[in-house]
N, C-alpha and C. Protein backbone atom coordinates (compact mmCIF):
# COMPACT_ATOMS: atom_id res chain seq x y z
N UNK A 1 -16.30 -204.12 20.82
CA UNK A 1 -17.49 -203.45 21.29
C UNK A 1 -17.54 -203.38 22.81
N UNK A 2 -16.98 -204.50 23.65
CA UNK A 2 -16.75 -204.92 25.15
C UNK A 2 -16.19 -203.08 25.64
N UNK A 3 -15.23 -202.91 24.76
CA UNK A 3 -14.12 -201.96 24.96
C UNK A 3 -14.86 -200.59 25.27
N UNK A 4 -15.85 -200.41 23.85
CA UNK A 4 -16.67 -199.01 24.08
C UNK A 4 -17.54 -199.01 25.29
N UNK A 5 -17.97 -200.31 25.25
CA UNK A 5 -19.24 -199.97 26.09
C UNK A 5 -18.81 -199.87 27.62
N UNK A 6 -17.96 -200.00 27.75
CA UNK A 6 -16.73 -200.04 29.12
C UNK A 6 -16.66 -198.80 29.00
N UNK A 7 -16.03 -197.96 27.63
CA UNK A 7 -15.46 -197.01 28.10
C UNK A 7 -16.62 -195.65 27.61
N UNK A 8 -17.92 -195.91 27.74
CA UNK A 8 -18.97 -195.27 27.75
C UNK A 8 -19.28 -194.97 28.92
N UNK A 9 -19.59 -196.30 29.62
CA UNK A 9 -19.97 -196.41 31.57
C UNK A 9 -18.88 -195.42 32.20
N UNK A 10 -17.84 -195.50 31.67
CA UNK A 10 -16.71 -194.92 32.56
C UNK A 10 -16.55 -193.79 32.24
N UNK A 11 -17.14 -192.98 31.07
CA UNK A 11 -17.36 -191.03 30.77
C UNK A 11 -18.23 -190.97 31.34
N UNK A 12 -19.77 -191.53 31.14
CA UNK A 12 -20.79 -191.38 32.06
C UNK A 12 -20.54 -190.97 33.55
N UNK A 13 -19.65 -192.21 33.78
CA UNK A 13 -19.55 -192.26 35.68
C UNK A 13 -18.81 -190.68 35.61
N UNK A 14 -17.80 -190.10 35.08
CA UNK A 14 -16.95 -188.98 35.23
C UNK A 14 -18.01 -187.74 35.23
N UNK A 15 -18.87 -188.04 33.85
CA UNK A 15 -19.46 -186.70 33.53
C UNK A 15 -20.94 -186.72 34.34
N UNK A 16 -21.42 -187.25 35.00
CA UNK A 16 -22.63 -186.90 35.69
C UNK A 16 -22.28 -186.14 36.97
N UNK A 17 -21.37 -186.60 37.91
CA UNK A 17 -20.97 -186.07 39.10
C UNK A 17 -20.06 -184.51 38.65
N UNK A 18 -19.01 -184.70 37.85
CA UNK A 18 -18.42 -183.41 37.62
C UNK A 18 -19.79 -182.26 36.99
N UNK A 19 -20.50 -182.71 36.42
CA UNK A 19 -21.46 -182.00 35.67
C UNK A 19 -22.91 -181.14 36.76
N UNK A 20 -22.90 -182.37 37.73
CA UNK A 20 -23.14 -182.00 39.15
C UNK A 20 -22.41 -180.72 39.72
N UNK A 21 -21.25 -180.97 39.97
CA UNK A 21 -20.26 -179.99 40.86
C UNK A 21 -20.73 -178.74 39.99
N UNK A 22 -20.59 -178.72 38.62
CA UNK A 22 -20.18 -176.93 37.73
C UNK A 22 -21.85 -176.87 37.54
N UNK A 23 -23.03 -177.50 37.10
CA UNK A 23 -24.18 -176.60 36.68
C UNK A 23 -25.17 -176.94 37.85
N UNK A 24 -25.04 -178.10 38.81
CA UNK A 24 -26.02 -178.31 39.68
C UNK A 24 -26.85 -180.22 39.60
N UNK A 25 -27.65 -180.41 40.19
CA UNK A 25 -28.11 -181.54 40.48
C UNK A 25 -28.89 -181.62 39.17
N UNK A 26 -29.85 -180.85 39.06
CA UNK A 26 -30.78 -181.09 37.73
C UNK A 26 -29.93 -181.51 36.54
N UNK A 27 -28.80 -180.60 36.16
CA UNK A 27 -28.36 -180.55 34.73
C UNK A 27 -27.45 -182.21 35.43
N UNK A 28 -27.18 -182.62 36.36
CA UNK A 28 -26.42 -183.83 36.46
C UNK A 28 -27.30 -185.26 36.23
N UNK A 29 -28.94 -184.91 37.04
CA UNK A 29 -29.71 -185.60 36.66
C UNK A 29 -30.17 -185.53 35.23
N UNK A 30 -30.23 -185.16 34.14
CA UNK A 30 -29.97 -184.67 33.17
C UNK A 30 -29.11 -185.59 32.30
N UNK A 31 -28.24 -185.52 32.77
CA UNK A 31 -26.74 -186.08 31.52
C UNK A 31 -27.16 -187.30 32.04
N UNK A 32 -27.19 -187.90 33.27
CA UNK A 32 -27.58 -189.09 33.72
C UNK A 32 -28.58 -189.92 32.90
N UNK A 33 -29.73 -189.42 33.09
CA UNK A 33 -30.71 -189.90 32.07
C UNK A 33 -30.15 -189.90 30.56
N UNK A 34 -29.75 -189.02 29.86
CA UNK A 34 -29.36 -189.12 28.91
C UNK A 34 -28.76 -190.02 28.40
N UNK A 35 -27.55 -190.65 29.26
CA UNK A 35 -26.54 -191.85 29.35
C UNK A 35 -27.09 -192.87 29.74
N UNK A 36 -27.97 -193.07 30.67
CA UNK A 36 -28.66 -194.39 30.46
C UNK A 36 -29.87 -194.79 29.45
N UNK A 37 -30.25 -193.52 28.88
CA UNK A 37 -31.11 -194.11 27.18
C UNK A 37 -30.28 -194.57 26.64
N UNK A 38 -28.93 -193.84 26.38
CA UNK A 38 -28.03 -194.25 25.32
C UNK A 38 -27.40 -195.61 26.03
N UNK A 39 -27.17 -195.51 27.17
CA UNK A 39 -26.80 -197.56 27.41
C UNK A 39 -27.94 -198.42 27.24
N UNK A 40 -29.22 -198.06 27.40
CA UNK A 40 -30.16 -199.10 27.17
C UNK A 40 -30.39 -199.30 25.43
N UNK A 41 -30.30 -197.95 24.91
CA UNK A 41 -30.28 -197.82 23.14
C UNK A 41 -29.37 -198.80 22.65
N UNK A 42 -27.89 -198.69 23.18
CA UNK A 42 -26.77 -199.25 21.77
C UNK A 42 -26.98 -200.90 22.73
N UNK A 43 -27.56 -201.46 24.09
CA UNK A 43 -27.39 -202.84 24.38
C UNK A 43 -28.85 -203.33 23.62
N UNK A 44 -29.94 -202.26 23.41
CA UNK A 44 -31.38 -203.15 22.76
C UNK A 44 -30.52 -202.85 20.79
N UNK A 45 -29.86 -202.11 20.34
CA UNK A 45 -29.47 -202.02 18.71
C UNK A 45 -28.10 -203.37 18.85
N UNK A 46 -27.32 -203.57 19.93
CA UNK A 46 -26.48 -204.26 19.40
C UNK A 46 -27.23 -206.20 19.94
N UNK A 47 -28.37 -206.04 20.36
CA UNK A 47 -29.24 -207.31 20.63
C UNK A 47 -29.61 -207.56 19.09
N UNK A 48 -30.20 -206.53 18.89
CA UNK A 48 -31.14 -206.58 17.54
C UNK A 48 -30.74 -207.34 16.20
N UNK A 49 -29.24 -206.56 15.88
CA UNK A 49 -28.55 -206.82 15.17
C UNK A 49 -27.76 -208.48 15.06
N UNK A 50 -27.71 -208.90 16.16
CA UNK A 50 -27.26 -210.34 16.73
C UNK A 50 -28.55 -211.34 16.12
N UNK A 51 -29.40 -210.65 16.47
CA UNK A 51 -30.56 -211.37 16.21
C UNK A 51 -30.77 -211.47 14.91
N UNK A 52 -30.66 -210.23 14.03
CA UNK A 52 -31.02 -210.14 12.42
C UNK A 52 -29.55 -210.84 12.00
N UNK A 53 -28.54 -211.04 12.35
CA UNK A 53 -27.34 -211.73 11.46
C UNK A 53 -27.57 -212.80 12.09
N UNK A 54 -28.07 -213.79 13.06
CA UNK A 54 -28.46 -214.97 13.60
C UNK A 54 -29.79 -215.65 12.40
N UNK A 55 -30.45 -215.11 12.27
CA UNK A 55 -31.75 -215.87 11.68
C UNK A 55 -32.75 -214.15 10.83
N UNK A 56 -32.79 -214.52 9.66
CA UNK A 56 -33.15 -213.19 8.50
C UNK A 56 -34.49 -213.98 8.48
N UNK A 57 -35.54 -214.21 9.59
CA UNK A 57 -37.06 -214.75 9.12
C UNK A 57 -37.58 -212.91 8.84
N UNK A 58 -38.95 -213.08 8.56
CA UNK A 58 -39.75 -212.43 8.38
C UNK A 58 -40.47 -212.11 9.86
N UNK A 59 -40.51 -213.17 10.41
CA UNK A 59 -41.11 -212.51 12.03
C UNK A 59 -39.93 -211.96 12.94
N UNK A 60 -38.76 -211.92 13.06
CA UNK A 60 -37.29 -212.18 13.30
C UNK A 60 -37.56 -210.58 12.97
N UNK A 61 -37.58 -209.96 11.75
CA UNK A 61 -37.33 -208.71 11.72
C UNK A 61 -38.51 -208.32 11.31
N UNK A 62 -39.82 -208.65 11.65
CA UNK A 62 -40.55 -207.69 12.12
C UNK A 62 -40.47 -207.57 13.94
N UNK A 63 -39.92 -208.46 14.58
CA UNK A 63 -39.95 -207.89 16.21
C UNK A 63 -38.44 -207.00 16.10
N UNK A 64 -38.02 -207.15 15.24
CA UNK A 64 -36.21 -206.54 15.54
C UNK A 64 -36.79 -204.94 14.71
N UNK A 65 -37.50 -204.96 14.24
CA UNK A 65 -37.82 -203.26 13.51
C UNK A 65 -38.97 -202.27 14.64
N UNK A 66 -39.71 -203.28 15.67
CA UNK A 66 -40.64 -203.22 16.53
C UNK A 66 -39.86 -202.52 17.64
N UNK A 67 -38.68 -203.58 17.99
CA UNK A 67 -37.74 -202.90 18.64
C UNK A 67 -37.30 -201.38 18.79
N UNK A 68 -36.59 -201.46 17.47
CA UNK A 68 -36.19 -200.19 16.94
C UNK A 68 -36.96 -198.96 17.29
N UNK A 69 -38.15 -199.48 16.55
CA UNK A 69 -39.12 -198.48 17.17
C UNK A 69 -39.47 -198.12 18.41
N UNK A 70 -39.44 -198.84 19.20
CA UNK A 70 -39.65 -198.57 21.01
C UNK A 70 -38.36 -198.06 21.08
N UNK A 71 -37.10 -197.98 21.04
CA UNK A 71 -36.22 -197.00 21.11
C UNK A 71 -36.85 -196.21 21.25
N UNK A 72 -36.65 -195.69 19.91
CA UNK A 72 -37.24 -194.11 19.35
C UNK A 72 -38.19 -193.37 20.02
N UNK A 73 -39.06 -194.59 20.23
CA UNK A 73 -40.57 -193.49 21.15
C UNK A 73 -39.89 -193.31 22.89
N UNK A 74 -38.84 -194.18 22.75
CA UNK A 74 -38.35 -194.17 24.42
C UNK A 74 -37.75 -193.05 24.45
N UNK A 75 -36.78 -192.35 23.59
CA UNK A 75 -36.30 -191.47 23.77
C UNK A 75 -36.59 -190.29 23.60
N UNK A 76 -37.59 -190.24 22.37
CA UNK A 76 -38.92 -189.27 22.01
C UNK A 76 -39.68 -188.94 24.27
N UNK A 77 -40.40 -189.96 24.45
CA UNK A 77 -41.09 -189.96 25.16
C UNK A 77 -39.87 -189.36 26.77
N UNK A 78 -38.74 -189.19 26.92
CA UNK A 78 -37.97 -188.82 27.92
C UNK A 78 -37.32 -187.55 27.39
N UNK A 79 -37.54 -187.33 26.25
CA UNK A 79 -36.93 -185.86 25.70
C UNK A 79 -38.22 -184.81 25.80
N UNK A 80 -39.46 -185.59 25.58
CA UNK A 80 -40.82 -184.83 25.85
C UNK A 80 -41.27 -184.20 27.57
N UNK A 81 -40.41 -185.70 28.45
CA UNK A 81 -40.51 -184.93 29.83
C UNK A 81 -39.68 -184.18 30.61
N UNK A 82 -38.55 -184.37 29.46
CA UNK A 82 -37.57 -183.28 30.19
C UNK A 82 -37.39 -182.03 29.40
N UNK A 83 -38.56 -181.96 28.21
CA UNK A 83 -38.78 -180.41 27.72
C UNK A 83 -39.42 -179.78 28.72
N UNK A 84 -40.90 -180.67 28.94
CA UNK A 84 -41.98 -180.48 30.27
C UNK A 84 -41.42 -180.25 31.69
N UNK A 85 -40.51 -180.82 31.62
CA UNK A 85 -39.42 -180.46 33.46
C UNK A 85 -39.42 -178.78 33.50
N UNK A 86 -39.55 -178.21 34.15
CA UNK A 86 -38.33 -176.97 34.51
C UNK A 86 -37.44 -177.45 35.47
N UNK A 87 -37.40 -178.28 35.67
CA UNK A 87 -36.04 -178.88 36.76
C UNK A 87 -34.26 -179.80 35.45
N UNK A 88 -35.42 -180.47 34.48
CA UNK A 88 -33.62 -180.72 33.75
C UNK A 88 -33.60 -180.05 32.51
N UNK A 89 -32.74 -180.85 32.16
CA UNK A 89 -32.34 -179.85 31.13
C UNK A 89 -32.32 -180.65 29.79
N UNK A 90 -32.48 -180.30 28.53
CA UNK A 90 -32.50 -180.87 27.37
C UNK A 90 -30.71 -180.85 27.07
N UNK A 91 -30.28 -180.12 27.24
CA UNK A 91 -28.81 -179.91 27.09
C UNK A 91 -27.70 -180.96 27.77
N UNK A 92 -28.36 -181.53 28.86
CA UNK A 92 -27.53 -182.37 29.59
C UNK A 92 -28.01 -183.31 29.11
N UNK A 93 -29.46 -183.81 28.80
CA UNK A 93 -29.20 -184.93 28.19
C UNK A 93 -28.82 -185.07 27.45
N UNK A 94 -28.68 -184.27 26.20
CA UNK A 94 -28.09 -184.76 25.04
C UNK A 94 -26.81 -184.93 25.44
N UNK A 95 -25.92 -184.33 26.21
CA UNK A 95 -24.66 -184.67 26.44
C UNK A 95 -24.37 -186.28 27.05
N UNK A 96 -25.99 -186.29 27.99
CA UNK A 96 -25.53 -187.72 28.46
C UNK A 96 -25.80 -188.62 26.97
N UNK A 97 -26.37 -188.55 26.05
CA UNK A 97 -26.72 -189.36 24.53
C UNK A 97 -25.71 -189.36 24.06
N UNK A 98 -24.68 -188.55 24.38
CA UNK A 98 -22.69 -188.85 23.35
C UNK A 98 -22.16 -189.18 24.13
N UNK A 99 -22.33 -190.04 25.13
CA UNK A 99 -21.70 -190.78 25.93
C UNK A 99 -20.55 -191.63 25.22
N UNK A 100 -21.66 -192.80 23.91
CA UNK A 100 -21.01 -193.51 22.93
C UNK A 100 -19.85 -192.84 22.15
N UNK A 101 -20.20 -191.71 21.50
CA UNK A 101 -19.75 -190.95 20.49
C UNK A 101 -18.63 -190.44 21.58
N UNK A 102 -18.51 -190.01 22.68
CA UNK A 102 -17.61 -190.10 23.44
C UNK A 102 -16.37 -191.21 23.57
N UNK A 103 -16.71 -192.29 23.50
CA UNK A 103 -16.37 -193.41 23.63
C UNK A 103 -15.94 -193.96 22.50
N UNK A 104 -16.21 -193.85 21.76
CA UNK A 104 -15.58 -193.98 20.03
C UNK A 104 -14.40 -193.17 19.56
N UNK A 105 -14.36 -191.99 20.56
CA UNK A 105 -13.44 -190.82 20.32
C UNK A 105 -12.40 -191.34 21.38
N UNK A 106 -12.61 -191.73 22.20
CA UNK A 106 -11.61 -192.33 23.16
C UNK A 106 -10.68 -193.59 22.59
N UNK A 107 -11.54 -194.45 22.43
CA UNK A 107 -11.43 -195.39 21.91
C UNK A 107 -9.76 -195.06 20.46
N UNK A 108 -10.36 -194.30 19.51
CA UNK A 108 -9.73 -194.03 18.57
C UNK A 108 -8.36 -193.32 19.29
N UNK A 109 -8.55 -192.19 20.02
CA UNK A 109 -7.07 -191.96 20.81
C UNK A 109 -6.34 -193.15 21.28
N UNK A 110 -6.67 -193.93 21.24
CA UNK A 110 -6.16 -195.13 22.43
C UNK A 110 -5.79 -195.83 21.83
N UNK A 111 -6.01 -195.99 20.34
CA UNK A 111 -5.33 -196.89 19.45
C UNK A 111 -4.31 -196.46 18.47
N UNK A 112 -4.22 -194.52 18.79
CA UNK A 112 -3.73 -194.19 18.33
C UNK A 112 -2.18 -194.16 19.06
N UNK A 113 -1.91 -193.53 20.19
CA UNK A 113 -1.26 -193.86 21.13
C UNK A 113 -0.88 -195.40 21.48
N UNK A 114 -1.57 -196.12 21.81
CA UNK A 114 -1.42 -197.80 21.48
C UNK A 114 -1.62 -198.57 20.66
N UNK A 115 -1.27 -198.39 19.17
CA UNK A 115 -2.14 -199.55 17.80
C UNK A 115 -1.97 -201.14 18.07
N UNK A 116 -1.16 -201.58 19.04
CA UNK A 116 -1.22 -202.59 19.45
C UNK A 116 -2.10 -203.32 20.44
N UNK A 117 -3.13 -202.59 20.91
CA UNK A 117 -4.53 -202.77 21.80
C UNK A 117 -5.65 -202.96 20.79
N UNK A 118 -5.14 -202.60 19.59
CA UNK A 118 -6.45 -202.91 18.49
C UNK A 118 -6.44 -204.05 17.67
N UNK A 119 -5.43 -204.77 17.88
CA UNK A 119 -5.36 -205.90 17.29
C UNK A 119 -5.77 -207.16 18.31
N UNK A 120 -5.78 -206.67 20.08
CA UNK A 120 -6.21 -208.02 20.59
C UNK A 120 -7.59 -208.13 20.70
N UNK A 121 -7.99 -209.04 20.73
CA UNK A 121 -9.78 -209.41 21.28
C UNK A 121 -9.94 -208.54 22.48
N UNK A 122 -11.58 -208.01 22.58
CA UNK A 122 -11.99 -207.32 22.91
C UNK A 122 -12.56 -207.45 24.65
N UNK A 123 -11.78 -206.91 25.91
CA UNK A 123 -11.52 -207.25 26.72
C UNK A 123 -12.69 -206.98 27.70
């Protein structure tokens, strides 16, 4: 997981500035935001999950489903102000939101080309 989330930060870092250069500052501010919901999303889902395979109480996963839910309205609530923007763009963020899905696709090339990087612990 060390691996993706490394190699999430590091499409992010590529695609906000290049994304800058070809559509402009907005659509860069844009993917930007997008990519940091999605880094704050998969570090509060992969907390959560630590937490629910650590201890299965009843208060345990009612704050871990509470969670979940503040996601959702977080990203609800930043997709609502950048409909309301005429300055970004809904399009760049979603691109910055496959940051991961980016990174999963990388990831999979990389083991395809190297299957011996998938067998060590996660760096």
């Amino acid at each position: 997981m060390k691996r993706i989330y490394r190699n999430a930060l590091f499409i992010l870092a590529l695609m906000a500035p290049t994304t800058g250069l070809a559509f402009g500052f907005g659509m860069a501010l844009s993917v930007l935001i997008g990519g940091l919901l999605a880094v704050i999303n998969f570090h509060w889902m992969s907390a959560g999950v630590d937490a629910l395979l650590k201890r299965a109480e009843s208060a345990r996963v009612t704050a871990t489903v509470a969670k979940y839910l503040a996601r959702l309205v977080l990203i609800f609530l930043a997709f609502f102000a950048i409909i309301h923007s005429s300055f970004l763009s809904v399009l760049g963020a979603l691109a910055g939101l496959s940051v991961f899905v980016l990174a999963g696709m990388l990831e999979a090339v990389l083991l395809l080309i190297r299957p011996e990087t998938g067998t060590q612990a996660d760096k």
